[in-house]
PDB file of N, CA and C in Angstrom:
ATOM      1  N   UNK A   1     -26.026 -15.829   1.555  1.00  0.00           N
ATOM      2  CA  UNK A   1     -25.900 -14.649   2.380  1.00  0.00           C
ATOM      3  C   UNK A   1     -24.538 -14.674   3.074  1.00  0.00           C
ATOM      4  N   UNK A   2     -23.863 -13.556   3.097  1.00  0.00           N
ATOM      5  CA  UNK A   2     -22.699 -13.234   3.571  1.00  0.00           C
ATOM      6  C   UNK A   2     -22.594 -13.040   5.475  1.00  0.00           C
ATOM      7  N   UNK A   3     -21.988 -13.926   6.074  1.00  0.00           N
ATOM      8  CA  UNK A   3     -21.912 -13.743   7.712  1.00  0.00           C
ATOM      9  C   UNK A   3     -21.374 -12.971   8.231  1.00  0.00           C
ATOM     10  N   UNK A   4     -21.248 -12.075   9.343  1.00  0.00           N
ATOM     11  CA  UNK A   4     -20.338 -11.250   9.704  1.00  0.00           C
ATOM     12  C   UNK A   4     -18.836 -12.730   9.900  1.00  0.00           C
ATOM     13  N   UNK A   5     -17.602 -11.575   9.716  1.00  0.00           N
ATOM     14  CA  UNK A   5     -16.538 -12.280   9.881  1.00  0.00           C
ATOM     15  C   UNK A   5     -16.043 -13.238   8.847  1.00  0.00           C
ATOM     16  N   UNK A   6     -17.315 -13.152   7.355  1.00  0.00           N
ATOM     17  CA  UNK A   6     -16.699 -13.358   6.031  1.00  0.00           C
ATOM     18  C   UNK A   6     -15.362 -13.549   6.010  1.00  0.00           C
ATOM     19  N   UNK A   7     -14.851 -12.165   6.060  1.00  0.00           N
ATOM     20  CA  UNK A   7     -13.589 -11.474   5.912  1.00  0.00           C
ATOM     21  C   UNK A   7     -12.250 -12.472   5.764  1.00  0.00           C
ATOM     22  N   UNK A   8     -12.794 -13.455   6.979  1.00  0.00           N
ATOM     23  CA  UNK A   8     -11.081 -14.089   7.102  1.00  0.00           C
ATOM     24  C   UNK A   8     -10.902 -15.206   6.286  1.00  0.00           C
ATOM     25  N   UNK A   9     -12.306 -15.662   5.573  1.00  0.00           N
ATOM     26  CA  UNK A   9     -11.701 -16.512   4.525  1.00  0.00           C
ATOM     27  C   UNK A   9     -11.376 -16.313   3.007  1.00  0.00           C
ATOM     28  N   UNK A  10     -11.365 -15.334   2.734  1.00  0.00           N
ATOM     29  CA  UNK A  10     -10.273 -14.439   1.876  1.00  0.00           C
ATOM     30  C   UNK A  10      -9.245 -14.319   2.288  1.00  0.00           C
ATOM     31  N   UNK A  11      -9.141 -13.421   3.538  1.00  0.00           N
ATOM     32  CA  UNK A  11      -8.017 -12.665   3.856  1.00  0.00           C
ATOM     33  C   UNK A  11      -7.066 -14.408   3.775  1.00  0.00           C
ATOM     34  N   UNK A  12      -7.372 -15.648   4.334  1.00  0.00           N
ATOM     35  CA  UNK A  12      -6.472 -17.132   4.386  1.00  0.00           C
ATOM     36  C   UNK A  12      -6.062 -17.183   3.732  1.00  0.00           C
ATOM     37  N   UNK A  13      -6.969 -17.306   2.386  1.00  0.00           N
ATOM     38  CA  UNK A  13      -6.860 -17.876   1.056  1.00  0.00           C
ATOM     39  C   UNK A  13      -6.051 -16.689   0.685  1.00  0.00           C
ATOM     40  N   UNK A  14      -5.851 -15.407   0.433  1.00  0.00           N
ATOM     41  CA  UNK A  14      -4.409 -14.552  -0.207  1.00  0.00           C
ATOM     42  C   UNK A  14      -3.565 -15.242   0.806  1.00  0.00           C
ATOM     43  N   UNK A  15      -3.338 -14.994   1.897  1.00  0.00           N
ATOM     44  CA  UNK A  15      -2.302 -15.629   2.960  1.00  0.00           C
ATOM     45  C   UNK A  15      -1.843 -16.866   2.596  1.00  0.00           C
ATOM     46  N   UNK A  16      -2.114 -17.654   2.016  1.00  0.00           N
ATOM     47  CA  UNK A  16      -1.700 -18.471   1.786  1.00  0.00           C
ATOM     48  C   UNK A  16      -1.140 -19.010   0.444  1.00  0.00           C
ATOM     49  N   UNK A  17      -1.806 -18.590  -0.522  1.00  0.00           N
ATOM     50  CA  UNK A  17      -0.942 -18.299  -1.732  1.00  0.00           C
ATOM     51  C   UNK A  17       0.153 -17.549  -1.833  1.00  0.00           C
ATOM     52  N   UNK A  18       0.149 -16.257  -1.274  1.00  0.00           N
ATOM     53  CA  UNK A  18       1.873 -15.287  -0.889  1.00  0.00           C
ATOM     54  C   UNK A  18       2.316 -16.611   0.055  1.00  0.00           C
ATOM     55  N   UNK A  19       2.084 -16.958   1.148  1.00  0.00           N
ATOM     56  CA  UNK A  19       3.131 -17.967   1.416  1.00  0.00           C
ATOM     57  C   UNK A  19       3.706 -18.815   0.935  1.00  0.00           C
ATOM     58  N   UNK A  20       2.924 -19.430  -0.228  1.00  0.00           N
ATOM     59  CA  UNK A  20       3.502 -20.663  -1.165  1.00  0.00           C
ATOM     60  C   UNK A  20       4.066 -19.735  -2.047  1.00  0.00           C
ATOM     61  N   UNK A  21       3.826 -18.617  -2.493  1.00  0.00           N
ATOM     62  CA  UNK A  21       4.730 -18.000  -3.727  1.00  0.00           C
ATOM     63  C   UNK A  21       6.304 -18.257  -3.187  1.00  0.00           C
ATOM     64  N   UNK A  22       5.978 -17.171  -1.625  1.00  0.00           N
ATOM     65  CA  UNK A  22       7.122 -16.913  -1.380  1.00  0.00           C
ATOM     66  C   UNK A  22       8.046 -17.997  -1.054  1.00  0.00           C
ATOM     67  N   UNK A  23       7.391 -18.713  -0.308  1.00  0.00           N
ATOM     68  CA  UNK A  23       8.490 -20.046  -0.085  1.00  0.00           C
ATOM     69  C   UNK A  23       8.887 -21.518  -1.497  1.00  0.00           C
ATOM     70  N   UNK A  24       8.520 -21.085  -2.099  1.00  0.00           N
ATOM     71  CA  UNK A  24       9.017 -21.012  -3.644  1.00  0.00           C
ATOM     72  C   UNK A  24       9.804 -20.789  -4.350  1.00  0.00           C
ATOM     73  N   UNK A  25       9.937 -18.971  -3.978  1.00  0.00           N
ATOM     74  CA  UNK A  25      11.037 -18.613  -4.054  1.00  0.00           C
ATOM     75  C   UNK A  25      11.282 -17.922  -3.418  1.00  0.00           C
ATOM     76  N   UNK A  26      12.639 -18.602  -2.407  1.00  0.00           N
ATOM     77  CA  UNK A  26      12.814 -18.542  -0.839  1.00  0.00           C
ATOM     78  C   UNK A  26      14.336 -17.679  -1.383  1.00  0.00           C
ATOM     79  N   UNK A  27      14.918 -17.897  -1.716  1.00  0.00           N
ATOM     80  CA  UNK A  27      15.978 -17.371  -2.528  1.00  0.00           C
ATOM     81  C   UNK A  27      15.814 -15.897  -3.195  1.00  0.00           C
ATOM     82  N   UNK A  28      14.729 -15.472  -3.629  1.00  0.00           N
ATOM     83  CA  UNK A  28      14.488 -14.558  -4.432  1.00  0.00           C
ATOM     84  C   UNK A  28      13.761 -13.428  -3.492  1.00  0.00           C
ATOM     85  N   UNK A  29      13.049 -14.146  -2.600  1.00  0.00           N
ATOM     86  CA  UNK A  29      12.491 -13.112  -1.616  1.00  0.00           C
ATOM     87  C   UNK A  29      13.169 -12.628  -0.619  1.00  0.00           C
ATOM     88  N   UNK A  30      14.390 -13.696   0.145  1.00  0.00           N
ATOM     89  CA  UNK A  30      14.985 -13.037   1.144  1.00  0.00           C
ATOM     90  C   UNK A  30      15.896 -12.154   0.480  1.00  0.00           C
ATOM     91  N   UNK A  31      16.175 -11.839  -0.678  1.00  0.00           N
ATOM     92  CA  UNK A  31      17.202 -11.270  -1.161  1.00  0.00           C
ATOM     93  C   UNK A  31      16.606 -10.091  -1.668  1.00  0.00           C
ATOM     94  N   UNK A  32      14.944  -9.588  -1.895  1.00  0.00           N
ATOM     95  CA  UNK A  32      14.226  -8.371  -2.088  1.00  0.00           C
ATOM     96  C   UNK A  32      14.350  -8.120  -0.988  1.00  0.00           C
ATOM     97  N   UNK A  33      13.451  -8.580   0.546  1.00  0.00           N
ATOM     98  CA  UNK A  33      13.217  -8.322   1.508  1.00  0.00           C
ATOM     99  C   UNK A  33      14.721  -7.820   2.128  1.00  0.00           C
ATOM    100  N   UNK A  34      16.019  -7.866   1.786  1.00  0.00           N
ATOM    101  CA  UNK A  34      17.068  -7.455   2.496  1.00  0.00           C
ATOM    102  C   UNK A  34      17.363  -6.206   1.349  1.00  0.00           C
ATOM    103  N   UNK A  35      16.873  -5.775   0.286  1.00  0.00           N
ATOM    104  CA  UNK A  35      17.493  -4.968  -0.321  1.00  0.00           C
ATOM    105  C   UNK A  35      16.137  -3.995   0.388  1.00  0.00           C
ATOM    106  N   UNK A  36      15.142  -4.212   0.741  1.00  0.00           N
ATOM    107  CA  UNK A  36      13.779  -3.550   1.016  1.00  0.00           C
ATOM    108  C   UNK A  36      13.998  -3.008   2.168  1.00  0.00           C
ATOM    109  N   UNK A  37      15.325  -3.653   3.147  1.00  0.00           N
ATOM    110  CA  UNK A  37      15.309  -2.860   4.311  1.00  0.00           C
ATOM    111  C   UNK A  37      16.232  -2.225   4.396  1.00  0.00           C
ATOM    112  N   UNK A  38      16.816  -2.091   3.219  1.00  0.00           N
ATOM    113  CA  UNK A  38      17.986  -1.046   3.009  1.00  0.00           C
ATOM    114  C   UNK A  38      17.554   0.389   2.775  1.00  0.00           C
ATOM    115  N   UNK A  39      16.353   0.192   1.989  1.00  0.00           N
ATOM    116  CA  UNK A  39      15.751   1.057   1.085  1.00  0.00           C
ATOM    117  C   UNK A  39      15.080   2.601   1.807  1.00  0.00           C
ATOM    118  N   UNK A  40      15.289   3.333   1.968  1.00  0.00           N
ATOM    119  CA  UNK A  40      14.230   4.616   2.755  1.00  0.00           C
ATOM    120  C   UNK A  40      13.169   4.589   2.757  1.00  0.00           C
ATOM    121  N   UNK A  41      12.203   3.709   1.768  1.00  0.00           N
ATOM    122  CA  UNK A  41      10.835   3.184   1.969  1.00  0.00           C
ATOM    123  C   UNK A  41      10.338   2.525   3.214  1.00  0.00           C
ATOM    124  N   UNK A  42      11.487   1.625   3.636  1.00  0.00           N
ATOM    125  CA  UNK A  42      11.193   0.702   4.552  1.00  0.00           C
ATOM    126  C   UNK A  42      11.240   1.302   6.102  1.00  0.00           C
ATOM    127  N   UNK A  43      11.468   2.967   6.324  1.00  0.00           N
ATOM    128  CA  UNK A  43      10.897   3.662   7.161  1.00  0.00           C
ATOM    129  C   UNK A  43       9.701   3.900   7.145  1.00  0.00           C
ATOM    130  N   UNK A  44       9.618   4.005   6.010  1.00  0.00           N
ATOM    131  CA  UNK A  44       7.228   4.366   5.660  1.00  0.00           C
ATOM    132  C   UNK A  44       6.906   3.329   6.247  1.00  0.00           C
ATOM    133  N   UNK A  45       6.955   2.107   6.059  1.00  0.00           N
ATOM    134  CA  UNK A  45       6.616   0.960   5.943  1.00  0.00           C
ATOM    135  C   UNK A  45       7.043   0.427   7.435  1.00  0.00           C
ATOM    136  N   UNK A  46       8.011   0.816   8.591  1.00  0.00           N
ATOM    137  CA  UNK A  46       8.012   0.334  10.163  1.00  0.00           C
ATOM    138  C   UNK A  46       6.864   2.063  10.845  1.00  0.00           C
ATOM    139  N   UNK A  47       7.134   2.662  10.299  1.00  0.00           N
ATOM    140  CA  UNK A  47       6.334   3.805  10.827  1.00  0.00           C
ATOM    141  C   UNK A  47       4.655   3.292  10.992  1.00  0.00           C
ATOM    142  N   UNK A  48       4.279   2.920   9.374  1.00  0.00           N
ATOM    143  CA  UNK A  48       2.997   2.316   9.379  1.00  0.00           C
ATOM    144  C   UNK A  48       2.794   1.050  10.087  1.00  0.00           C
ATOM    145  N   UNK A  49       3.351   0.488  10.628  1.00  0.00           N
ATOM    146  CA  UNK A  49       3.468  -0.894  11.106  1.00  0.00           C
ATOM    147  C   UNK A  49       2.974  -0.271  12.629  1.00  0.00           C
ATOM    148  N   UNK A  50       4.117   0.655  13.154  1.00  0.00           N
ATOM    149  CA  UNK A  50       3.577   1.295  14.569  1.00  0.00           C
ATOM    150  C   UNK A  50       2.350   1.836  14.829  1.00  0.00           C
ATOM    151  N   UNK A  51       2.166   2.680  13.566  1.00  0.00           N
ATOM    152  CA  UNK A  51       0.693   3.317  13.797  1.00  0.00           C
ATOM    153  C   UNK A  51      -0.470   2.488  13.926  1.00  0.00           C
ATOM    154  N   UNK A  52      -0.070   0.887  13.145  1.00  0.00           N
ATOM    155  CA  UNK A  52      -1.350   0.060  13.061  1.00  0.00           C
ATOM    156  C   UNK A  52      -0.955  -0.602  14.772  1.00  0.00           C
ATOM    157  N   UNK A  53      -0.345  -1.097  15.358  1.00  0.00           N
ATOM    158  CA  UNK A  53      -0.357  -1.791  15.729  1.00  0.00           C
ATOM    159  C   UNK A  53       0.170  -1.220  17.288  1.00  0.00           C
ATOM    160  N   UNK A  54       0.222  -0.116  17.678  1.00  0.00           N
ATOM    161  CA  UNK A  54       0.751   0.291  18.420  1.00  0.00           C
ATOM    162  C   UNK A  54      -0.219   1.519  18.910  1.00  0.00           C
ATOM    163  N   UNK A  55       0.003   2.942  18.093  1.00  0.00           N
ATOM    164  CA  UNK A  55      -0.821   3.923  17.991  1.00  0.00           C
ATOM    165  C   UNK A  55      -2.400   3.575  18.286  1.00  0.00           C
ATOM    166  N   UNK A  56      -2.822   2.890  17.383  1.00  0.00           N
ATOM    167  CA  UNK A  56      -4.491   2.589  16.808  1.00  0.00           C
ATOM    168  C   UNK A  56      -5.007   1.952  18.130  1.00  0.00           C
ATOM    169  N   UNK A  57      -4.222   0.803  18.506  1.00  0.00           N
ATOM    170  CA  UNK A  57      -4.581   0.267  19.600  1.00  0.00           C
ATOM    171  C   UNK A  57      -4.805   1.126  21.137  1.00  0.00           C
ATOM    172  N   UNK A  58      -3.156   1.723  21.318  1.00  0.00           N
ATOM    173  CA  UNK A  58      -3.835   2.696  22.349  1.00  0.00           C
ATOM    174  C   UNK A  58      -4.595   3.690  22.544  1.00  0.00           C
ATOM    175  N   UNK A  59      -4.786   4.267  21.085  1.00  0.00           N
ATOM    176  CA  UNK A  59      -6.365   5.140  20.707  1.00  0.00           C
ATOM    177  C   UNK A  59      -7.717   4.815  21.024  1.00  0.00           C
ATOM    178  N   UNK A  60      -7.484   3.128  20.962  1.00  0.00           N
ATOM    179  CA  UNK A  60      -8.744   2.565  20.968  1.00  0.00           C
ATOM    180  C   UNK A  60      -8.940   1.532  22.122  1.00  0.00           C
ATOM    181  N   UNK A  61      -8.470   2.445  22.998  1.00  0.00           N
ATOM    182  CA  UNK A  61      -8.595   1.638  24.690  1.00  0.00           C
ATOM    183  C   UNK A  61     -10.347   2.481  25.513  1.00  0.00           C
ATOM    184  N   UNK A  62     -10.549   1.629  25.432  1.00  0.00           N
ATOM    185  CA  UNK A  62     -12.470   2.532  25.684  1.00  0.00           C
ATOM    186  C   UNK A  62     -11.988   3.016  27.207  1.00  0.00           C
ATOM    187  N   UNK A  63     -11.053   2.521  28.081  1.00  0.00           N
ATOM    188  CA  UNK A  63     -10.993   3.190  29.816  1.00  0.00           C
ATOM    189  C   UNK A  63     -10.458   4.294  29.210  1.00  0.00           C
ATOM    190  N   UNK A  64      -9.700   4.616  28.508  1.00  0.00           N
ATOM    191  CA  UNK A  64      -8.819   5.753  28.316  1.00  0.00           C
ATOM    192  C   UNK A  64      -9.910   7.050  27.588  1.00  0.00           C
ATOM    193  N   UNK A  65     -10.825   6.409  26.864  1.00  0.00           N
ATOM    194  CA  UNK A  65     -11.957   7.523  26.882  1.00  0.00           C
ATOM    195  C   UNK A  65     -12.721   7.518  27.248  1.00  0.00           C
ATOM    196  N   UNK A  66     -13.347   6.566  28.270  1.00  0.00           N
ATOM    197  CA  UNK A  66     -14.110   6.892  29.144  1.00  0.00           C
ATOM    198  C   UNK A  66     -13.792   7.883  30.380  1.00  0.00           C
ATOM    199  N   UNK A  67     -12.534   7.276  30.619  1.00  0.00           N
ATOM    200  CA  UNK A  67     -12.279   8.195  31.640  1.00  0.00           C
ATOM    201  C   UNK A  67     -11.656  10.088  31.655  1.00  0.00           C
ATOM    202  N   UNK A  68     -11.593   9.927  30.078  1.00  0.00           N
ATOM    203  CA  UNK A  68     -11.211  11.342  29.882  1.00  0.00           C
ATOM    204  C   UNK A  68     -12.144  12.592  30.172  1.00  0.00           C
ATOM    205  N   UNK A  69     -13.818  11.621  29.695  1.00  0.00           N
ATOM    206  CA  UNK A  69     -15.061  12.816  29.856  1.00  0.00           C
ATOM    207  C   UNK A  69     -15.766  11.537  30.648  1.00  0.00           C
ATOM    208  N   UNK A  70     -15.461  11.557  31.995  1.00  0.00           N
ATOM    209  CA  UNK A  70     -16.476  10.789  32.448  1.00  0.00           C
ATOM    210  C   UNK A  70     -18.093  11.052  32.707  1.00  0.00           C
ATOM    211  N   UNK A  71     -18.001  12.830  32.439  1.00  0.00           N
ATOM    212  CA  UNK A  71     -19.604  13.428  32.390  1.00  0.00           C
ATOM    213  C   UNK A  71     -20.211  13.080  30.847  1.00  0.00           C
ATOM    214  N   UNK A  72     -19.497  12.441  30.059  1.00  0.00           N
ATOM    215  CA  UNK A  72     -20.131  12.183  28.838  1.00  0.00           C
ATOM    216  C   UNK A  72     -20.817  11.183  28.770  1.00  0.00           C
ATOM    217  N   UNK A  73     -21.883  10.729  27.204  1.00  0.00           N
ATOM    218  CA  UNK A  73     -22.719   9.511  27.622  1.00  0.00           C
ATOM    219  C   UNK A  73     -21.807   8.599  26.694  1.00  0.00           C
ATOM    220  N   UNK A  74     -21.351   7.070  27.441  1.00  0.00           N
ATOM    221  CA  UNK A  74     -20.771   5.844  27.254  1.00  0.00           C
ATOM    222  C   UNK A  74     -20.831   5.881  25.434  1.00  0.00           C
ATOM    223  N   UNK A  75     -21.748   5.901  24.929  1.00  0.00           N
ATOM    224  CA  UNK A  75     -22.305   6.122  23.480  1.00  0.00           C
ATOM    225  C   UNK A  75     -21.467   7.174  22.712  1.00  0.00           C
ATOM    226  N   UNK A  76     -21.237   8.009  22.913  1.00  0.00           N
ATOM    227  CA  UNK A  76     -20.868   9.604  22.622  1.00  0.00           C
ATOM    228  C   UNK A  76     -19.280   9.128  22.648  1.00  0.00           C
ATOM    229  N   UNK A  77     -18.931   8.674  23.502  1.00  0.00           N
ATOM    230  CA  UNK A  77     -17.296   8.731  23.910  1.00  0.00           C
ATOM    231  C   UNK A  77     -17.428   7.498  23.060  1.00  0.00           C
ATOM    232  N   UNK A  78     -17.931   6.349  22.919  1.00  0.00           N
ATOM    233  CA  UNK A  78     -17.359   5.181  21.890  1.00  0.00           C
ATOM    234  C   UNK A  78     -17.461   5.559  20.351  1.00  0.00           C
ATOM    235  N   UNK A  79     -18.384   6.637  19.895  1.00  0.00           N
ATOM    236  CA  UNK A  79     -18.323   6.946  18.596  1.00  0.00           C
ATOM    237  C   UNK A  79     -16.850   7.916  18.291  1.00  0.00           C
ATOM    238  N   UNK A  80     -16.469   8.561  19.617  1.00  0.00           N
ATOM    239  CA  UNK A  80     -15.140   9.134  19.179  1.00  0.00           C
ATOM    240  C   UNK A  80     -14.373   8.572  19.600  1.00  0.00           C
ATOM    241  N   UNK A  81     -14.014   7.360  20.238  1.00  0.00           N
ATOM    242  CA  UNK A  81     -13.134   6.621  20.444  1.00  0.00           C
ATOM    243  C   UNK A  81     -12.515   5.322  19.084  1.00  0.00           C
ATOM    244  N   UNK A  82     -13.732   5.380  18.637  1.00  0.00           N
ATOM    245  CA  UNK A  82     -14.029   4.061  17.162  1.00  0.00           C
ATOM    246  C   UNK A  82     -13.235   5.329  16.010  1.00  0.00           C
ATOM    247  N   UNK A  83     -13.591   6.431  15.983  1.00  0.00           N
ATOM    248  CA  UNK A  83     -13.559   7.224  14.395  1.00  0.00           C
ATOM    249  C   UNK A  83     -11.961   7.528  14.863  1.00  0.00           C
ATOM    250  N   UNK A  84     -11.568   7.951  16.335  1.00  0.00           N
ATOM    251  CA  UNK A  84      -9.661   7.937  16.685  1.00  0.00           C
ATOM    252  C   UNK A  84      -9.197   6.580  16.118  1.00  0.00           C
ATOM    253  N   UNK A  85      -9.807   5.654  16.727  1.00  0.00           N
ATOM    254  CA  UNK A  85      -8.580   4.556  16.738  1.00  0.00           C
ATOM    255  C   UNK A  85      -8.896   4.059  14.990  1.00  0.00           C
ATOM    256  N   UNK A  86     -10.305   4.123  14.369  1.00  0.00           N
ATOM    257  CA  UNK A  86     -10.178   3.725  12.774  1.00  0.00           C
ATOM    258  C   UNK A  86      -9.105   5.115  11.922  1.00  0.00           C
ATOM    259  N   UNK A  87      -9.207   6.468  12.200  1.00  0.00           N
ATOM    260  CA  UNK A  87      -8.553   7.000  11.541  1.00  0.00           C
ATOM    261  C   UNK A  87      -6.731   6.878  12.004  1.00  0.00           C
ATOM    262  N   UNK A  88      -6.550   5.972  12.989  1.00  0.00           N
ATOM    263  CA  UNK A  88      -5.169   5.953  13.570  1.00  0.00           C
ATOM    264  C   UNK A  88      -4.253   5.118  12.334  1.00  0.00           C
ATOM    265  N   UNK A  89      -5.573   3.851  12.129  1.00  0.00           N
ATOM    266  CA  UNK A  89      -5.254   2.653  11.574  1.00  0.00           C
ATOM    267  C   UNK A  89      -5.516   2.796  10.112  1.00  0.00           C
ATOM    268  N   UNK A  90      -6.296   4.074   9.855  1.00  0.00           N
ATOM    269  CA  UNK A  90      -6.749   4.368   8.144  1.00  0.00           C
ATOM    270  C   UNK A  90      -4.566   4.812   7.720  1.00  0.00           C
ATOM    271  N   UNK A  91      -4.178   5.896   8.575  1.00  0.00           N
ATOM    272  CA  UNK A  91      -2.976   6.238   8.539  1.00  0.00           C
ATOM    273  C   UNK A  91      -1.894   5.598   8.544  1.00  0.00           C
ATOM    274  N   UNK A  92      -2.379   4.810   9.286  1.00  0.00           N
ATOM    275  CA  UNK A  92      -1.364   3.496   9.247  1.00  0.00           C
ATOM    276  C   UNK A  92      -0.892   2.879   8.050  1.00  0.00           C
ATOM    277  N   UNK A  93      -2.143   2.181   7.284  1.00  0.00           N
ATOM    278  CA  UNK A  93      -2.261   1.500   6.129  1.00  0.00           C
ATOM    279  C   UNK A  93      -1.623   2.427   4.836  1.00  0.00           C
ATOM    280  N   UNK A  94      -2.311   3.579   5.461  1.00  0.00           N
ATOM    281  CA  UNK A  94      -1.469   4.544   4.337  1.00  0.00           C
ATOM    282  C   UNK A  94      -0.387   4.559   3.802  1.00  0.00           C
ATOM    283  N   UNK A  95       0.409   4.435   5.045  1.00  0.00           N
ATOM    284  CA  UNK A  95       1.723   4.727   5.100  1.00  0.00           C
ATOM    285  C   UNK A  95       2.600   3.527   4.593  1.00  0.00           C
ATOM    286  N   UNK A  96       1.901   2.534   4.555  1.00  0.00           N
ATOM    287  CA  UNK A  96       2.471   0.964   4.161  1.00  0.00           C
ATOM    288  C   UNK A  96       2.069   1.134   2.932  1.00  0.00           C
ATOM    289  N   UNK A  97       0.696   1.488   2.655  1.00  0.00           N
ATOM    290  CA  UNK A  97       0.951   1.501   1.086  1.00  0.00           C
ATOM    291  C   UNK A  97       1.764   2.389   0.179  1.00  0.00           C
ATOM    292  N   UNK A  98       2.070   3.501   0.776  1.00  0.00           N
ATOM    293  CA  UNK A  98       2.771   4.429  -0.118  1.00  0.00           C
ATOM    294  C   UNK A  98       4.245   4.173  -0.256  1.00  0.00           C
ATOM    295  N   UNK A  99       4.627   3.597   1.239  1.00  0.00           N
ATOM    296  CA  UNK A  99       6.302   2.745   1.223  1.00  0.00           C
ATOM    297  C   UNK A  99       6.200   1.375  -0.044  1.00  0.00           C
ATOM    298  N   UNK A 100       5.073   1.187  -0.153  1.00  0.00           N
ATOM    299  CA  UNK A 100       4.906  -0.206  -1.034  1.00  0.00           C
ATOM    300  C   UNK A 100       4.548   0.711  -2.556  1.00  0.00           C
ATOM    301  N   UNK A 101       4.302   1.280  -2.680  1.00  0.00           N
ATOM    302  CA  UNK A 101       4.336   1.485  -4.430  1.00  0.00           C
ATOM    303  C   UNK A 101       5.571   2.464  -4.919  1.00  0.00           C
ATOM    304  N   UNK A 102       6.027   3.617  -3.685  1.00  0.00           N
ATOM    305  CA  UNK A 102       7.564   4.059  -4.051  1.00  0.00           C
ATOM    306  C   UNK A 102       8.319   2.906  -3.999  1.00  0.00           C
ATOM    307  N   UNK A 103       8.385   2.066  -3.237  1.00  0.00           N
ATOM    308  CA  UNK A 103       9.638   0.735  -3.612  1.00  0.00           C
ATOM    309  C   UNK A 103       9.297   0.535  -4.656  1.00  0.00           C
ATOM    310  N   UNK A 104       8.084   0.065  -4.933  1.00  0.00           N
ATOM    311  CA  UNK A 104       7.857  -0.511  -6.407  1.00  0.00           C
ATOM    312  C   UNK A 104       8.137   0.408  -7.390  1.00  0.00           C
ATOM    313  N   UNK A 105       7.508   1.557  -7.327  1.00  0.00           N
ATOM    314  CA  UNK A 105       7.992   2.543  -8.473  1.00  0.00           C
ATOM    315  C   UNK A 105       9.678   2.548  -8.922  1.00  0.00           C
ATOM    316  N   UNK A 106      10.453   2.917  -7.836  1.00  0.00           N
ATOM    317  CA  UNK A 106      11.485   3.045  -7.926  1.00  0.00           C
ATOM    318  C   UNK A 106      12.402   1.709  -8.168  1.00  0.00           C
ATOM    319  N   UNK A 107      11.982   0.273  -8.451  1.00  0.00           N
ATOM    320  CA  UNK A 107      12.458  -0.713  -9.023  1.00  0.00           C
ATOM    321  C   UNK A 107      11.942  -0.878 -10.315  1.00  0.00           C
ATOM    322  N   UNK A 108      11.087  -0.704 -10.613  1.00  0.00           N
ATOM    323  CA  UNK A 108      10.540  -0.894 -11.883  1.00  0.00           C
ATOM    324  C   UNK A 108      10.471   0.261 -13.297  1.00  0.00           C
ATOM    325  N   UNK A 109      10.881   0.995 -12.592  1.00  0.00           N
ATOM    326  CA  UNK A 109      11.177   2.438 -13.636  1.00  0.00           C
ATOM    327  C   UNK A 109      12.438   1.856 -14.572  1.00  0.00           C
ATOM    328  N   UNK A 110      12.150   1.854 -15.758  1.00  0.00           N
ATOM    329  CA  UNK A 110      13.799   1.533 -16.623  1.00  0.00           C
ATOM    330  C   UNK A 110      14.303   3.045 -16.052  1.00  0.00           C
ATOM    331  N   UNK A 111      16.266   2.400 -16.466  1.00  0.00           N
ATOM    332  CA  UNK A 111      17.050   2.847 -16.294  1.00  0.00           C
ATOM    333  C   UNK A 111      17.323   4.150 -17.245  1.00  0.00           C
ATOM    334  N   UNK A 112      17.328   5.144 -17.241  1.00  0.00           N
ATOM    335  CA  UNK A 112      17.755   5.868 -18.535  1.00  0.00           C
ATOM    336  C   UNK A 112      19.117   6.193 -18.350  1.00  0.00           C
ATOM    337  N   UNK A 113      20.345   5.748 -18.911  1.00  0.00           N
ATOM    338  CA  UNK A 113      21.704   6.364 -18.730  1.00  0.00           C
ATOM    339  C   UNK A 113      21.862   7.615 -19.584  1.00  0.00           C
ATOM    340  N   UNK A 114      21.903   8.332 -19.538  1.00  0.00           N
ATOM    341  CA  UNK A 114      22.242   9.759 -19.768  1.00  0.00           C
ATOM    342  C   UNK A 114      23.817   9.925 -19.864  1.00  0.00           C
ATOM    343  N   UNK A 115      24.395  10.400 -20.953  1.00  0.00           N
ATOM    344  CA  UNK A 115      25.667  10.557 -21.116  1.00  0.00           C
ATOM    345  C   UNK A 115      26.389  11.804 -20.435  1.00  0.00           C
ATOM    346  N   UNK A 116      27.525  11.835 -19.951  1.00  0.00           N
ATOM    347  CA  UNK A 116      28.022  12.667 -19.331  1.00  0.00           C
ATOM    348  C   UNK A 116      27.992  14.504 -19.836  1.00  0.00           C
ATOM    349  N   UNK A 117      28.708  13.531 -21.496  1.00  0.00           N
ATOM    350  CA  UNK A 117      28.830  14.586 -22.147  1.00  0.00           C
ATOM    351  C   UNK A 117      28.612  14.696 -23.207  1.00  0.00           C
ATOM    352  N   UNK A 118      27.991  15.551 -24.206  1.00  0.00           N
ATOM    353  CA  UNK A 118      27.609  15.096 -25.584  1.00  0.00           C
ATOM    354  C   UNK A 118      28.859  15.355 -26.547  1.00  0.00           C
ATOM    355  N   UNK A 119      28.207  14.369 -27.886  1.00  0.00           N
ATOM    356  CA  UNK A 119      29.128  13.749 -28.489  1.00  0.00           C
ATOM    357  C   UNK A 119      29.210  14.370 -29.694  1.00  0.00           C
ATOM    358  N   UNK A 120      30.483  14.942 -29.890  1.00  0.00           N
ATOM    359  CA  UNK A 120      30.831  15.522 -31.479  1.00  0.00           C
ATOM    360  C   UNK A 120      30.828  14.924 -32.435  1.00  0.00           C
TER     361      UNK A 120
END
């Protein structure tokens, strides 16, 4: 049977294999990761970072909705306080993933060179 809080021994075990990849190749990653923050993706990707970690959180401060409808019942205000701060953080993730498969798309697409001008 599965415990609540499963979760984090997966989530280790990937964590820790990307860490040994990467420090592996320590050479090869700092040199993506600096072309990655060159890239216009890597705005998707600090945007989503804020929304998770910034946004979501102050969405999901229970004084801040409690005290907005304090004639409401405690219950009522935590079910719309939980569905703000999960859809803050659904957006969030979004946004990291979509900066993460346009980078990828846009490295992994072959090159097509196209000639200037055609040839007699």
């Amino acid at each position: 049977m599965i415990h609540h809080g499963f979760w984090l021994y997966p989530a280790l075990l990937v964590t820790a294999i990307c860490l040994l990849y990467a420090s592996f190749n320590i050479k090869n990653t700092l040199v993506q990761l600096a072309n990655f923050t060159c890239s216009p993706n890597y705005g998707f990707m600090i945007s989503g970072l804020v929304c998770i970690l910034i946004f979501s959180r102050l969405f999901g401060m229970k004084y801040l909705w409690y005290h907005l409808h304090p004639e409401q019942p405690h219950f009522l205000m935590y079910n719309v306080k939980a569905a703000v701060e999960e859809g803050a953080e659904l957006f969030g993730y979004s946004l990291c993933l979509i900066a993460s498969l346009f980078y990828y798309y846009e490295h992994r697409s072959p090159r097509i060179n196209l000639p200037s001008e055609p040839h007699n």
